[in-house]
C-alpha atoms as a PDB file:
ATOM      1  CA  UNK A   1      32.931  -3.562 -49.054  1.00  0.00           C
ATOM      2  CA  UNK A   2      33.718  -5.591 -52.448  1.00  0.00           C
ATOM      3  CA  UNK A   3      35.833  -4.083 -54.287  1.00  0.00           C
ATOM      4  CA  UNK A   4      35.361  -3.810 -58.617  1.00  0.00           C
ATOM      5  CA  UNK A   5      37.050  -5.989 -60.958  1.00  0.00           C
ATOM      6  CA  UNK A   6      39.053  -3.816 -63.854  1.00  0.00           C
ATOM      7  CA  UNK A   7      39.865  -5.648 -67.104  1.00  0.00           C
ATOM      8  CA  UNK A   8      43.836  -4.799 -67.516  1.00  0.00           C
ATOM      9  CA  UNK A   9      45.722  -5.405 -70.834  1.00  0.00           C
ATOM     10  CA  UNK A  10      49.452  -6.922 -69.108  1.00  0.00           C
ATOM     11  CA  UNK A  11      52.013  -6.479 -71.537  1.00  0.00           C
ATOM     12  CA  UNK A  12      55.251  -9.127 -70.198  1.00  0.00           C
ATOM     13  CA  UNK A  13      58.378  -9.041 -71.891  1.00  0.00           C
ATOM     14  CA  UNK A  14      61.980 -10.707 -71.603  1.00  0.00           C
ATOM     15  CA  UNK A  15      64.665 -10.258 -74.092  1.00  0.00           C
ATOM     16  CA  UNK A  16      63.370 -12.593 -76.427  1.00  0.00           C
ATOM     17  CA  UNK A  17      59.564 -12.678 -75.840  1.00  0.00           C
ATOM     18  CA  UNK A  18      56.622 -10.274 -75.588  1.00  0.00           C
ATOM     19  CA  UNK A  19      53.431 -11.720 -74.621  1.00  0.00           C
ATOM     20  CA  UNK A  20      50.441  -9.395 -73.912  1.00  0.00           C
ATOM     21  CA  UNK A  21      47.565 -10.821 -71.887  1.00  0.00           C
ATOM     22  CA  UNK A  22      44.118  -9.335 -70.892  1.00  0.00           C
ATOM     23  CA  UNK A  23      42.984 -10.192 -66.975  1.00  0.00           C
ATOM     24  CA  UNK A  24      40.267  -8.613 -64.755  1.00  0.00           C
ATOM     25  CA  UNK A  25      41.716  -7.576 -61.105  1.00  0.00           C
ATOM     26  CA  UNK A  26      41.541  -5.275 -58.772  1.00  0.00           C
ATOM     27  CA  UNK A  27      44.132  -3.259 -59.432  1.00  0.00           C
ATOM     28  CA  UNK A  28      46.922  -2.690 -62.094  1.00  0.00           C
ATOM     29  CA  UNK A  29      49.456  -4.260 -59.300  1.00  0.00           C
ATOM     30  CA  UNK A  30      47.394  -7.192 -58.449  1.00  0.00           C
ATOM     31  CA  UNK A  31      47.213  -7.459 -62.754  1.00  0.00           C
ATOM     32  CA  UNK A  32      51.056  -7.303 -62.427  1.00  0.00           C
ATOM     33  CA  UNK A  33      51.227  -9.805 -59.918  1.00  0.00           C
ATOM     34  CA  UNK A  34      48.981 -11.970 -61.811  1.00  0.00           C
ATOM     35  CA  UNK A  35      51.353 -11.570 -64.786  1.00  0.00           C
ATOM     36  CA  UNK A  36      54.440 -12.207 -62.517  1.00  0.00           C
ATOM     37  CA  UNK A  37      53.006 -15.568 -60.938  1.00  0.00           C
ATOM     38  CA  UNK A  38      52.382 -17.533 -64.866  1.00  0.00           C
ATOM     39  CA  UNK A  39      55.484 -15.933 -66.399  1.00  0.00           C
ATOM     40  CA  UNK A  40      58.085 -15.533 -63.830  1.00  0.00           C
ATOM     41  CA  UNK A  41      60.949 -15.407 -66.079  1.00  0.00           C
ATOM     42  CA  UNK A  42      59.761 -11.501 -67.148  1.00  0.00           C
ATOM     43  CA  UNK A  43      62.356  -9.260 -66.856  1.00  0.00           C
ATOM     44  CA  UNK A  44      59.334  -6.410 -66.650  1.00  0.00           C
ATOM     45  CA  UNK A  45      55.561  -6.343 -66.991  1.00  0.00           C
ATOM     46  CA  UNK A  46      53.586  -3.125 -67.799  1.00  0.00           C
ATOM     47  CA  UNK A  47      49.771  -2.578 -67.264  1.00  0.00           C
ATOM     48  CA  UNK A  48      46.855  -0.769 -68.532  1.00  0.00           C
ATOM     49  CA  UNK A  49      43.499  -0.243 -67.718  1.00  0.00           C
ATOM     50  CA  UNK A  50      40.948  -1.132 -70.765  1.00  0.00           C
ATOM     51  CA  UNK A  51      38.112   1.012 -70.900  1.00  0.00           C
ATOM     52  CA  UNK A  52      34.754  -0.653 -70.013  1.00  0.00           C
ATOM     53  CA  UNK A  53      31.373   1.099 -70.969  1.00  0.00           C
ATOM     54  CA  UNK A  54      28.359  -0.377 -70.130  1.00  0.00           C
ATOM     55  CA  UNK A  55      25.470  -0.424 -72.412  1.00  0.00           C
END
């Protein structure tokens, strides 16, 4: 069974940067993994689901 793409906003943050990013994945881990693989220099990475309402 397929599983749902969630849109995540991924908030990544080091001691000098914060960068916030918005992905779709299955899960706010796999959104934190994302995060992890194109800035592997954060020291942590937060996620939250973004509410999607279809019309």
């Amino acid at each position: 069974m397929a599983r749902t793409l969630l849109t995540y906003q991924v908030s990544v943050v080091n001691a000098k940067e914060h960068i916030q990013l918005t992905t779709q994945q299955r899960s706010g881990a796999d959104a934190a993994a994302y995060a992890l693989r194109i800035y592997p220099w954060a020291s942590a990475v937060s996620t939250k689901p973004i509410n999607t309402q279809r019309a």
